[in-house]
PDB file of N, CA and C in Angstrom:
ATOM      1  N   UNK A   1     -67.822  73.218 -12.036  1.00  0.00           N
ATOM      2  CA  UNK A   1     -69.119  73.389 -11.423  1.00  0.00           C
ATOM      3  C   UNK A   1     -69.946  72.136 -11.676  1.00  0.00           C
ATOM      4  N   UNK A   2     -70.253  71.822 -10.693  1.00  0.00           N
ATOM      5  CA  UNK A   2     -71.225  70.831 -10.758  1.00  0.00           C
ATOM      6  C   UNK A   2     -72.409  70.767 -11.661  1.00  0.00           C
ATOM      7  N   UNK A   3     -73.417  70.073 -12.149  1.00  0.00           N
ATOM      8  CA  UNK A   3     -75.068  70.266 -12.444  1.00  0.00           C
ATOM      9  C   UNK A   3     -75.599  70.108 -11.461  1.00  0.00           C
ATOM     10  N   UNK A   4     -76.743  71.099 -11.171  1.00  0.00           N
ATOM     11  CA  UNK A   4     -77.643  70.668 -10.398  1.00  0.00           C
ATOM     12  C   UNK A   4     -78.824  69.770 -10.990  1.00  0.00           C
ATOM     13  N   UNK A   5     -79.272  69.280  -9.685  1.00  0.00           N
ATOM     14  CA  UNK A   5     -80.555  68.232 -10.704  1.00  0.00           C
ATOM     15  C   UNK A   5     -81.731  68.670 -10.564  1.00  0.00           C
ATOM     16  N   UNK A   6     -82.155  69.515  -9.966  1.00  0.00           N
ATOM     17  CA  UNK A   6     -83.266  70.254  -9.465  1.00  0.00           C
ATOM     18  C   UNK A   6     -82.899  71.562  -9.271  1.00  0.00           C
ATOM     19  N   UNK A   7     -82.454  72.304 -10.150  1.00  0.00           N
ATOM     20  CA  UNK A   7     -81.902  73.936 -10.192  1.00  0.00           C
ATOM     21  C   UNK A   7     -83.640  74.961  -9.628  1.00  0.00           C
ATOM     22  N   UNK A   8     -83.461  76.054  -9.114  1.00  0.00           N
ATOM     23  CA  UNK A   8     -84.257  76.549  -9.150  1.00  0.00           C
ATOM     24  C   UNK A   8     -84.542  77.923  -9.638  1.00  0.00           C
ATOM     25  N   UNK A   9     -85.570  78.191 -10.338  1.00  0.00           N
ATOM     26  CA  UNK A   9     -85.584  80.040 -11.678  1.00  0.00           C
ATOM     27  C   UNK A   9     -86.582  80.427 -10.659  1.00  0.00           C
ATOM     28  N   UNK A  10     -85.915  81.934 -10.450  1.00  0.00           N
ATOM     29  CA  UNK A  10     -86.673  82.956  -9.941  1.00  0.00           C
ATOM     30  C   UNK A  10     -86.837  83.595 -11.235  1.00  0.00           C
ATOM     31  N   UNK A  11     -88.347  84.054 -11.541  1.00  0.00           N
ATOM     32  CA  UNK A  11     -88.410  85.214 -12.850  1.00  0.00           C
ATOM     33  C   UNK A  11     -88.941  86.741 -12.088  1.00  0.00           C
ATOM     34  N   UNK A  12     -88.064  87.671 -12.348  1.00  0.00           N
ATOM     35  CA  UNK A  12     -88.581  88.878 -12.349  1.00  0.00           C
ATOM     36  C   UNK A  12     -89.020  89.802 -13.352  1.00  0.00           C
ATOM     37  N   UNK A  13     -90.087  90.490 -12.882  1.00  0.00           N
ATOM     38  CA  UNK A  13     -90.721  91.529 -14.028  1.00  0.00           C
ATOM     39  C   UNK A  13     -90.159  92.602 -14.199  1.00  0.00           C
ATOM     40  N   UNK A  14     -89.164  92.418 -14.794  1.00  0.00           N
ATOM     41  CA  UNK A  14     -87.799  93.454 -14.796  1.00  0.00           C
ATOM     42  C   UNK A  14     -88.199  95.202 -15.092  1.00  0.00           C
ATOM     43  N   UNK A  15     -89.444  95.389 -15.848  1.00  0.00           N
ATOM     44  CA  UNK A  15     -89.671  96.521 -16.505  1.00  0.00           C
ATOM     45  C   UNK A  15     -90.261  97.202 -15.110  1.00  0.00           C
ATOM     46  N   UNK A  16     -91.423  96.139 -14.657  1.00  0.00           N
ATOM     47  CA  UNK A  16     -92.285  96.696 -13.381  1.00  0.00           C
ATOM     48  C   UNK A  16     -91.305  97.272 -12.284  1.00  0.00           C
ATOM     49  N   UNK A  17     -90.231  96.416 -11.879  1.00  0.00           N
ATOM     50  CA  UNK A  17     -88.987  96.625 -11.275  1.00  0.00           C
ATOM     51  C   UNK A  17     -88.506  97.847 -11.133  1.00  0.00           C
ATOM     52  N   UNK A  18     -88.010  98.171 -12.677  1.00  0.00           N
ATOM     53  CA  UNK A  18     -87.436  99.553 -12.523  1.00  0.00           C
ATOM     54  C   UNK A  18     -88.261 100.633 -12.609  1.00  0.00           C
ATOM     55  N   UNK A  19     -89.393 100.004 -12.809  1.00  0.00           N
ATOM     56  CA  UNK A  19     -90.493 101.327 -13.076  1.00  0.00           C
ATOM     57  C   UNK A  19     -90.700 101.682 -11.237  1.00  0.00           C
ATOM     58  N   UNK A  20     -90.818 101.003 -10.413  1.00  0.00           N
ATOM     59  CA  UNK A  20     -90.721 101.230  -9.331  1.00  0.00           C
ATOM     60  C   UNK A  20     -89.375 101.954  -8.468  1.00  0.00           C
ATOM     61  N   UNK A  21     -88.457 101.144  -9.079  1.00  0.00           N
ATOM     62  CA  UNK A  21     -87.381 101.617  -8.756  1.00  0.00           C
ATOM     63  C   UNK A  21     -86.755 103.411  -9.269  1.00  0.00           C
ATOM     64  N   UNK A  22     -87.518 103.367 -10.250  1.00  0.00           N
ATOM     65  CA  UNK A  22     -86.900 104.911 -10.804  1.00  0.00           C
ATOM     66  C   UNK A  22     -87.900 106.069  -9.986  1.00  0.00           C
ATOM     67  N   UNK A  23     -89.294 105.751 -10.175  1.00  0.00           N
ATOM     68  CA  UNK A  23     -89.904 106.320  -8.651  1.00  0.00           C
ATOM     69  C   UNK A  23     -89.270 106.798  -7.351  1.00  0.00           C
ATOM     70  N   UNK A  24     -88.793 105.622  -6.734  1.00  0.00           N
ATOM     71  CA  UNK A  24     -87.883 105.682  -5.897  1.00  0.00           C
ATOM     72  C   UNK A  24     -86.511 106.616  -5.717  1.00  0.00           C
ATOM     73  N   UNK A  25     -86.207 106.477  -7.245  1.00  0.00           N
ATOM     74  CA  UNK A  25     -84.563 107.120  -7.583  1.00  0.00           C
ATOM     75  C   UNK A  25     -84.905 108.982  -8.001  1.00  0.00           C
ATOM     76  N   UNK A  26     -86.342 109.142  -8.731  1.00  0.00           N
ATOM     77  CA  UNK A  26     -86.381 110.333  -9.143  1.00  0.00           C
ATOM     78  C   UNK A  26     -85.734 110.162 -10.730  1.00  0.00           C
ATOM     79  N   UNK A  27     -85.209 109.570 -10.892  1.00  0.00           N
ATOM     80  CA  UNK A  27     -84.895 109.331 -12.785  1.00  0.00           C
ATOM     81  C   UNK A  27     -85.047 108.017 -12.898  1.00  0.00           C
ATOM     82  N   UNK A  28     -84.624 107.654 -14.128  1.00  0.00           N
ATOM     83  CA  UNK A  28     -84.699 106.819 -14.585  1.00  0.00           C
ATOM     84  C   UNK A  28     -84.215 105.376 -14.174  1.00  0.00           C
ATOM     85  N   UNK A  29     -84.411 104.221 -14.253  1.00  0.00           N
ATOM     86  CA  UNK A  29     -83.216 103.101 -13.285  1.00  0.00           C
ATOM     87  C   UNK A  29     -83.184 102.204 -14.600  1.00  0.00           C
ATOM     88  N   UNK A  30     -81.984 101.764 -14.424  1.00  0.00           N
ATOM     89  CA  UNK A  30     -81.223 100.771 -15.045  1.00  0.00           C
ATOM     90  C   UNK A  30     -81.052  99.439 -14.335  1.00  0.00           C
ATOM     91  N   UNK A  31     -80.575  98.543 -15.352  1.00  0.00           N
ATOM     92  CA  UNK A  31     -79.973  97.148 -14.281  1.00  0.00           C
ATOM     93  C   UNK A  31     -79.071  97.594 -13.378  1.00  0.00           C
ATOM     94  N   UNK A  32     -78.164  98.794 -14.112  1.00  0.00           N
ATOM     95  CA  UNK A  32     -77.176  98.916 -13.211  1.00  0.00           C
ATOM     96  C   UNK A  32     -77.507  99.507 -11.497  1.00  0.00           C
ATOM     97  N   UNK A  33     -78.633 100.142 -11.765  1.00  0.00           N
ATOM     98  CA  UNK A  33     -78.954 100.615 -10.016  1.00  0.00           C
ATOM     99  C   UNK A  33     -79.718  99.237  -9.344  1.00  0.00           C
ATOM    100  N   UNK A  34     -79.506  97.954  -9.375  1.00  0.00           N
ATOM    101  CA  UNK A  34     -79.884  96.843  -8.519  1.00  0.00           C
ATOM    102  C   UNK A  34     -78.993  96.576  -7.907  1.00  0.00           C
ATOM    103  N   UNK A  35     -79.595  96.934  -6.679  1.00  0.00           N
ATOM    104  CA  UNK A  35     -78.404  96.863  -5.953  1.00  0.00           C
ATOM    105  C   UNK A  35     -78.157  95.316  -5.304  1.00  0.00           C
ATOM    106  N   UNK A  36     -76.784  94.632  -5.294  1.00  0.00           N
ATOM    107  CA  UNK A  36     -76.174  93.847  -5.033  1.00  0.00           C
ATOM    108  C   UNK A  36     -77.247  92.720  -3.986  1.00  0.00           C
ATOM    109  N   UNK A  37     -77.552  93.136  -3.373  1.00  0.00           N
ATOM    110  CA  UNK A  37     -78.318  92.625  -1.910  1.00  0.00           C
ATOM    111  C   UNK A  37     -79.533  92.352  -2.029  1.00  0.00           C
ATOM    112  N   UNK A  38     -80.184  92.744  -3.455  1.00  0.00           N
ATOM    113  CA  UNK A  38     -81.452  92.006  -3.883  1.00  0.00           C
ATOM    114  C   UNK A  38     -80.721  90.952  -4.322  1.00  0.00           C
ATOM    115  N   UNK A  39     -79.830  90.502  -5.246  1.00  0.00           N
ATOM    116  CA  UNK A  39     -79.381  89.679  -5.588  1.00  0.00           C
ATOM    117  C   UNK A  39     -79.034  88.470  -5.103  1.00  0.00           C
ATOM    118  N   UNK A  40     -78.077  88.859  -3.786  1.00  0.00           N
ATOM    119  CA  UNK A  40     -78.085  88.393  -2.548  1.00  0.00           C
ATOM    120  C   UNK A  40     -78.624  87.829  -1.945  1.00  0.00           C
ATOM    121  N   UNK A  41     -80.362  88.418  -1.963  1.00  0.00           N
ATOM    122  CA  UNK A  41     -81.158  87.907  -1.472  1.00  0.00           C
ATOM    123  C   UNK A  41     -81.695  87.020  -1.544  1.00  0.00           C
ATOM    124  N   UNK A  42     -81.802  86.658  -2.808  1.00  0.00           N
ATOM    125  CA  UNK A  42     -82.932  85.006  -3.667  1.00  0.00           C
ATOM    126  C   UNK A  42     -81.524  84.526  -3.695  1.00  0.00           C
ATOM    127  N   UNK A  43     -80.481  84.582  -3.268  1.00  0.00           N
ATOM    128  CA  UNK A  43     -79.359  83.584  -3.892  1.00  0.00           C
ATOM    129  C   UNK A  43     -79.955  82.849  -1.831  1.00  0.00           C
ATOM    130  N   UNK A  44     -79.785  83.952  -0.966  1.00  0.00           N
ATOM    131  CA  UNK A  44     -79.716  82.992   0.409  1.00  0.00           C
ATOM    132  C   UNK A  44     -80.964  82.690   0.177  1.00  0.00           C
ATOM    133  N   UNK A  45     -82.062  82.765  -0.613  1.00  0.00           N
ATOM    134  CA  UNK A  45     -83.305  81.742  -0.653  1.00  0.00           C
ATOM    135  C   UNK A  45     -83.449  80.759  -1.683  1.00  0.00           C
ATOM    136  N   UNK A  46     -82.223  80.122  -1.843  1.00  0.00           N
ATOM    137  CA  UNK A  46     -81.901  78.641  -2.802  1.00  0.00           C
ATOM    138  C   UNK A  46     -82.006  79.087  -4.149  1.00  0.00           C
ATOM    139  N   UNK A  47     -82.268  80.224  -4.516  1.00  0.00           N
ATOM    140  CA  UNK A  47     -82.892  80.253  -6.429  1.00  0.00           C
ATOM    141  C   UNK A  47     -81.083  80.544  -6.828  1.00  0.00           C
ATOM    142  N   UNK A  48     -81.044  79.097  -7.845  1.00  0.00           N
ATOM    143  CA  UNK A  48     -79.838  78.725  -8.604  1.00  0.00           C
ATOM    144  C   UNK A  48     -79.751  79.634  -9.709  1.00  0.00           C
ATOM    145  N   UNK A  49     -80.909  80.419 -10.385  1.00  0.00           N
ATOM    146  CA  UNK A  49     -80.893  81.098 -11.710  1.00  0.00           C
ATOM    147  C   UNK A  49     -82.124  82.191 -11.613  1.00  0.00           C
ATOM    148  N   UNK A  50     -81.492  83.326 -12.106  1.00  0.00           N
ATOM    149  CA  UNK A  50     -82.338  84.547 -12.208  1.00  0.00           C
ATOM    150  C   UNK A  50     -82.788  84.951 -13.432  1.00  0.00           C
ATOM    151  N   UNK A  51     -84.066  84.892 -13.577  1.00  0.00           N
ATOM    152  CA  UNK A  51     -84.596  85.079 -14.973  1.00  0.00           C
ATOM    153  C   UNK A  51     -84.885  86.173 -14.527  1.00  0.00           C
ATOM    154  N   UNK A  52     -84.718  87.638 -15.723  1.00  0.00           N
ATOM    155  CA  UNK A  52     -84.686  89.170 -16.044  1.00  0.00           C
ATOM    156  C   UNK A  52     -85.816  88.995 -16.768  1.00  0.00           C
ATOM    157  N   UNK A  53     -87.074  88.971 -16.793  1.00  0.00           N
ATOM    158  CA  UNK A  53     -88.091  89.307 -18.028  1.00  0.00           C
ATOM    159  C   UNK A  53     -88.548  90.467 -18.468  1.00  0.00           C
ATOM    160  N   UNK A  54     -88.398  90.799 -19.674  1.00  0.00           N
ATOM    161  CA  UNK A  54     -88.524  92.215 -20.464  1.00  0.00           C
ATOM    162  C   UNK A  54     -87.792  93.342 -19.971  1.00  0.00           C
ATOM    163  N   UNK A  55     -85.938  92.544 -20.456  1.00  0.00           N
ATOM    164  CA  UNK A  55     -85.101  93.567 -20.380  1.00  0.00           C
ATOM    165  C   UNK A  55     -84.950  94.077 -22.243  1.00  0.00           C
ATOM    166  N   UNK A  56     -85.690  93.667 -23.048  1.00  0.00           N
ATOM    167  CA  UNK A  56     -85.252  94.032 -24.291  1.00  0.00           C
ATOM    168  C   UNK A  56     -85.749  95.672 -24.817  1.00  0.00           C
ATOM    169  N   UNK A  57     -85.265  95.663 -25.366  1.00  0.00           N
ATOM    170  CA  UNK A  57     -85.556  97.162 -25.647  1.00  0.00           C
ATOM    171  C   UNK A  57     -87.112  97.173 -26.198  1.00  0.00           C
ATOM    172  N   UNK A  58     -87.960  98.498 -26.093  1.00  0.00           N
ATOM    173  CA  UNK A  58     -89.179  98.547 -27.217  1.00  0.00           C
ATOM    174  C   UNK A  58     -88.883  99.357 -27.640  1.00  0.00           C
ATOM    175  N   UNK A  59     -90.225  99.319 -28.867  1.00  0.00           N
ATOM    176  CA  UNK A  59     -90.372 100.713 -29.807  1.00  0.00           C
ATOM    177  C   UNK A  59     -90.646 101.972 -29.094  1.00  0.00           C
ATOM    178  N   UNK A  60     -90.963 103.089 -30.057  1.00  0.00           N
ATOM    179  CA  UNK A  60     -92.262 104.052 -28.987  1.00  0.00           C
ATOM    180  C   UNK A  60     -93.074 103.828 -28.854  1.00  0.00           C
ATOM    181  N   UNK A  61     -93.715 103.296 -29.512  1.00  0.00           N
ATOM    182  CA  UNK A  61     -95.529 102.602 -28.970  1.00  0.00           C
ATOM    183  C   UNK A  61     -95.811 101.847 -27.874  1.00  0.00           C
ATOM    184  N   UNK A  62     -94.933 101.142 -27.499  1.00  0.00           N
ATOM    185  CA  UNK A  62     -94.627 100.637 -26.093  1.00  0.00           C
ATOM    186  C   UNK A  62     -94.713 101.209 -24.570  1.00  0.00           C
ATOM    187  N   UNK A  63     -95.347 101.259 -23.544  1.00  0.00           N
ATOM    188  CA  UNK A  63     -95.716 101.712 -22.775  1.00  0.00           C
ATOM    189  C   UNK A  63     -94.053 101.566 -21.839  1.00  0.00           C
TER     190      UNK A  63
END
């Protein structure tokens, strides 16, 4: 694989994400229910790297 010299980061708000997404689903959503074709999607709009933000776990105090 090559380097790129000008790579480009998409960041998503991963928590907001599934909080929407589980709405949608009626339970809960995981990474695993993203479906393929979002992925897909920012790849056919040039973004070289996908930043996940606040996939880490929290406490309970955590919203």
């Amino acid at each position: 694989m090559t380097a790129l010299l000008n790579p480009s980061l998409y960041q998503v708000n991963t928590r907001v994400w599934l909080r929407q997404l589980s709405q949608q689903l009626n339970r809960p959503a995981t990474l695993d229910d993203i479906a393929d074709a979002a992925l897909d999607e920012w790849i056919s709009l040039g973004f070289d790297w996908i930043y996940f933000l606040g996939v880490w776990q929290t406490g309970t105090a955590a919203p």
